[in-house]
Protein backbone atom coordinates (compact mmCIF):
# COMPACT_ATOMS: atom_id res chain seq x y z
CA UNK A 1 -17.62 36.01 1.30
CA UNK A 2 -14.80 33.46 1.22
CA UNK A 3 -13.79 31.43 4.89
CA UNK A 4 -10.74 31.02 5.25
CA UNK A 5 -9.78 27.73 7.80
CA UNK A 6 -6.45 26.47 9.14
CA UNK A 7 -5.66 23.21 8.30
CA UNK A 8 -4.44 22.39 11.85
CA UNK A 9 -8.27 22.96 12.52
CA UNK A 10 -9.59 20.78 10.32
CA UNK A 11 -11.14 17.14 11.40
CA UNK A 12 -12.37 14.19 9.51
CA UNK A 13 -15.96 15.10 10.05
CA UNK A 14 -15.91 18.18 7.76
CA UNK A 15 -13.28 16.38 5.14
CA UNK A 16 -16.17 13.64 5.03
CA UNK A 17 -18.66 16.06 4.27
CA UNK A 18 -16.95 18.37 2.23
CA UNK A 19 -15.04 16.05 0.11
CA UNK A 20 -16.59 12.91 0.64
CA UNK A 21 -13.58 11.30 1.58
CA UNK A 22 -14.11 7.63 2.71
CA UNK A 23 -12.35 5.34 4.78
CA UNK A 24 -11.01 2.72 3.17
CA UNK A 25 -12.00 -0.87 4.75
CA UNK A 26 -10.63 -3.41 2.42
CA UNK A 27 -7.47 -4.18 3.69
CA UNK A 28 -5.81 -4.99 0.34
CA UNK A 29 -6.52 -0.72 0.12
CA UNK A 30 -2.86 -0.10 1.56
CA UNK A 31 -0.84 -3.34 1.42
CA UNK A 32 2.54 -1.03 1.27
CA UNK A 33 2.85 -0.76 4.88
CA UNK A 34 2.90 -4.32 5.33
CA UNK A 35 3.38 -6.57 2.49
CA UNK A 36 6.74 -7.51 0.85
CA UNK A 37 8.84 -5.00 2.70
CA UNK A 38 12.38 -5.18 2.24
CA UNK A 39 14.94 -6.11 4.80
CA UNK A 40 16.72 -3.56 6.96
CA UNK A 41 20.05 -4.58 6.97
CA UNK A 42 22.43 -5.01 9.83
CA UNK A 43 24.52 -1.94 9.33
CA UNK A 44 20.89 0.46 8.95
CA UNK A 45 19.43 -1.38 12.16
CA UNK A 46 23.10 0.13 14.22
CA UNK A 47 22.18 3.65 12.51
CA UNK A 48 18.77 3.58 13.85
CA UNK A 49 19.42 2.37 17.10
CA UNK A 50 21.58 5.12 17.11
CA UNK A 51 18.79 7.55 16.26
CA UNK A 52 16.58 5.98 18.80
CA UNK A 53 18.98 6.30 21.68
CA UNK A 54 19.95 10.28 20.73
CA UNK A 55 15.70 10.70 20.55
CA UNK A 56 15.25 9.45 23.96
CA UNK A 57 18.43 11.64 25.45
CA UNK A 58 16.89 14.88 23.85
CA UNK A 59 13.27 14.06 25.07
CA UNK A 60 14.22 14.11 28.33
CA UNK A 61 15.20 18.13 28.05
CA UNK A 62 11.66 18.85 26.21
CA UNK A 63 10.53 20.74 24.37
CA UNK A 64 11.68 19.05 21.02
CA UNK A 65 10.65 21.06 17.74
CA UNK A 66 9.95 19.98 14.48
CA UNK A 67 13.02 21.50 13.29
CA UNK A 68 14.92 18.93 15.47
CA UNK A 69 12.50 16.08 15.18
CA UNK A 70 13.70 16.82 11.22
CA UNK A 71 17.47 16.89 11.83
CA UNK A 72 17.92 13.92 14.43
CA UNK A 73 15.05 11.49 13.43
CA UNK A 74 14.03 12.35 9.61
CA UNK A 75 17.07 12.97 8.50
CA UNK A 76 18.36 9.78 8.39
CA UNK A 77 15.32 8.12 7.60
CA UNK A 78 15.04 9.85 4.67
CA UNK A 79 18.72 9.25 3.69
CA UNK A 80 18.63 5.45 4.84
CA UNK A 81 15.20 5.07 2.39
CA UNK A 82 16.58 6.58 -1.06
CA UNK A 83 14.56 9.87 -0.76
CA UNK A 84 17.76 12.04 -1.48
CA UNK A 85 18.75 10.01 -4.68
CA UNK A 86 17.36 10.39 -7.84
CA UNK A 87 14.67 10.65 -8.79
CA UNK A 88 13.10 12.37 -5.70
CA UNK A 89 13.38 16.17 -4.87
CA UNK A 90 12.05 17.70 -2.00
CA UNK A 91 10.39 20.96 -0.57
CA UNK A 92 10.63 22.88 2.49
CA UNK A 93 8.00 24.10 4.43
CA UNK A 94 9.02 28.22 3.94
CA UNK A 95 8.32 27.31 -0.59
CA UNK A 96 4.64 25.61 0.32
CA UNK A 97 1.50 27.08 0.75
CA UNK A 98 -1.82 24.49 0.05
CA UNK A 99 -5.49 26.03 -0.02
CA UNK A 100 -8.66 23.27 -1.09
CA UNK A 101 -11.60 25.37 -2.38
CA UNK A 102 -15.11 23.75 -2.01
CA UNK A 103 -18.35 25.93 -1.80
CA UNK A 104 -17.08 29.00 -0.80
CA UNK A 105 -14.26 28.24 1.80
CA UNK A 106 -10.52 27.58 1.44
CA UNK A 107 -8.65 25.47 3.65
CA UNK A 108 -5.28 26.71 4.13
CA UNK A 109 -1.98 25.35 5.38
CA UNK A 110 1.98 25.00 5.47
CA UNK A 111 3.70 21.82 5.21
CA UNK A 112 6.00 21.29 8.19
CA UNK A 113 8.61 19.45 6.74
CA UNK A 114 8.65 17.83 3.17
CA UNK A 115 6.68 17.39 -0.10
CA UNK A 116 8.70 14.47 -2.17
CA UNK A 117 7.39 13.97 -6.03
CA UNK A 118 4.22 15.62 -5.13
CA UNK A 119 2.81 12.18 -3.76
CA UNK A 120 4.56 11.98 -0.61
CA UNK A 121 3.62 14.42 2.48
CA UNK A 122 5.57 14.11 5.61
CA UNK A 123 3.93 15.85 8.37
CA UNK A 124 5.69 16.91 11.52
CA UNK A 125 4.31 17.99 15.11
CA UNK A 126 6.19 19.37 17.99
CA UNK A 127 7.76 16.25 20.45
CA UNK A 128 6.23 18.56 23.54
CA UNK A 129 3.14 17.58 22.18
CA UNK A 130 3.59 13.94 23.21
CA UNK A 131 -0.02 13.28 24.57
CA UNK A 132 -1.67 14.64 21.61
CA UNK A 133 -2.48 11.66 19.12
CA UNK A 134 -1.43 11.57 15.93
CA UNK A 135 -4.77 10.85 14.78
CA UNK A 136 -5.42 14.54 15.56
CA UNK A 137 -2.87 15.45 12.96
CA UNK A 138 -3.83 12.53 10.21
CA UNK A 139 -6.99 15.10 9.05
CA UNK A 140 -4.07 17.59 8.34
CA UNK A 141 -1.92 15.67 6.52
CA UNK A 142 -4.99 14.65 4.14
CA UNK A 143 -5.97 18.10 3.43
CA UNK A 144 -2.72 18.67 1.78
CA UNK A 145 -2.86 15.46 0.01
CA UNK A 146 -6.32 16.19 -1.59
CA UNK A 147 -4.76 19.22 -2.56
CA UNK A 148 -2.75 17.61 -4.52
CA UNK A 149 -3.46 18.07 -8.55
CA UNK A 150 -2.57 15.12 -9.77
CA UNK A 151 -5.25 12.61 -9.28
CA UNK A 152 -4.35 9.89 -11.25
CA UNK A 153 -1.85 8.30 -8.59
CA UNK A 154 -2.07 7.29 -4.92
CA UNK A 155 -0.55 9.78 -2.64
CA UNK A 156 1.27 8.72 0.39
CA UNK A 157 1.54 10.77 3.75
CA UNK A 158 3.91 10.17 7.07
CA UNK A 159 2.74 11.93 10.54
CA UNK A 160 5.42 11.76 13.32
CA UNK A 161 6.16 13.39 16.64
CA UNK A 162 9.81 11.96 16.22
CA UNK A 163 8.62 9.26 18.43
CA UNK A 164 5.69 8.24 16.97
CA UNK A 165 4.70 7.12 13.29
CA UNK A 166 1.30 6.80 11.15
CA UNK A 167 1.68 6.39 7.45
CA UNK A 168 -1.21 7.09 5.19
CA UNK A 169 -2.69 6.44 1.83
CA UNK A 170 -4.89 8.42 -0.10
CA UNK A 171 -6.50 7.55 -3.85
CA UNK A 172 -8.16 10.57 -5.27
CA UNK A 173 -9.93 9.07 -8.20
CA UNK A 174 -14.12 9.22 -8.25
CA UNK A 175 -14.67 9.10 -4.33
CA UNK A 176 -11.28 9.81 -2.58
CA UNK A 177 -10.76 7.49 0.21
CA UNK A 178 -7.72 7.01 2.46
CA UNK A 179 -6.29 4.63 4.83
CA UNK A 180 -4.05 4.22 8.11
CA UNK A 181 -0.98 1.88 8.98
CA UNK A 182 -0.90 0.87 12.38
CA UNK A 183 0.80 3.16 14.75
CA UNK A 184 4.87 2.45 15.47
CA UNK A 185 6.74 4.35 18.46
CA UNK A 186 10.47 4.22 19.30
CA UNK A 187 9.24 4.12 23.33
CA UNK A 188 9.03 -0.13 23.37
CA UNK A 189 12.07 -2.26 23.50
CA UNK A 190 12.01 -3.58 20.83
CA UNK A 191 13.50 -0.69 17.95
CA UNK A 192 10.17 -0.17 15.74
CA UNK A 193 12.28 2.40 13.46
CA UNK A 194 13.35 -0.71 11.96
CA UNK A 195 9.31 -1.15 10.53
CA UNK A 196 9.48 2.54 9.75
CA UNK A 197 12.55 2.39 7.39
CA UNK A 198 10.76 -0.84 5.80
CA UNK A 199 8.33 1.07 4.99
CA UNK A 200 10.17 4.27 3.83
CA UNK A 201 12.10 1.66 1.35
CA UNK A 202 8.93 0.59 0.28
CA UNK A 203 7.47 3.69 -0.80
CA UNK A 204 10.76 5.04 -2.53
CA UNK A 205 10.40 2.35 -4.74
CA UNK A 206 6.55 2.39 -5.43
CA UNK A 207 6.77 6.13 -5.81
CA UNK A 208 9.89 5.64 -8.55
């Protein structure tokens, strides 16, 4: 008989036995979230200082959904990075449905937000969930990614609570291994959304 599991219940432990997915350790793994990132220009760092203050207005009247998270934060990420040019398209979550078949059980799941060029996976939790880490949530953003057919190409994944941001990288090819960015969070002074957008840039033009 088939098992069926959620993705949402799904940890690193049983990706790392069932897949043999490996953490990457070489740095040089995922230099995208770091190296040669363009500049955020004035004009984008007054649009997401804008987004950071209306974040930290609507936290303060939680909960915040994903749906929102999506409309005030991702939006204009998205839109600031390129993703709604050509050559990208997108999916919503309601057209997605991702299974991973090994020995019997299925792994199955819905993308909360976006699937861009079928190697980008943006993964969003609720805001009331503020104390849960997003390291809980990386293991679900990687079963979708292994999902993924296409195997020749790295595939890229975003996990954010709206205030909080991990990007990670997943090659597929002989042993699939993966890696994290550091963690960035609109809650310091200083505006980390300007890091996130860096990155975002980044990866629009890697992925074209």
């Amino acid at each position: 008989m088939v098992q069926f599991i959620q993705a949402q219940n799904v940890g690193l432990a049983y990706l790392e036995e069932r897949f043999s997915l490996q953490l990457a350790k070489d740095e040089a793994f995922f230099t995208e979230w770091f190296e040669n990132l363009p500049e955020t220009t004035d004009l984008e760092k007054q649009d997401l200082d804008r987004i950071k203050l209306h974040f930290l207005r609507l936290v303060k009247r939680p909960p915040l959904s994903e749906e929102t998270v999506k409309l005030v934060v991702l939006s204009t990420l998205l839109n600031l990075a390129g993703f709604y040019d050509e050559p990208f398209y997108m999916r919503g979550e309601e057209s997605i449905r991702i299974s991973a078949e090994d020995e019997g059980e299925i792994i199955r799941g819905r993308i909360d937000v976006l699937v861009i060029q079928e190697q980008f996976w943006l993964l969003a939790i609720e805001s009331k969930r503020s104390s849960f880490s997003l390291l809980e949530a990386v293991p679900q953003a990687l079963v979708y990614m292994l999902a993924n057919p296409n195997q020749d190409k790295p595939t890229f994944g975003l996990v954010t609570n709206g205030s909080h941001f991990i990007f990670v990288k997943l090659i597929k090819q002989n042993i699939p291994k993966y890696a994290l960015s550091d963690e960035f969070t609109v809650l310091r002074r200083k505006n980390e959304l300007y890091q996130v957008l860096s990155v975002l840039k980044n990866l629009s033009q890697t992925l074209k």
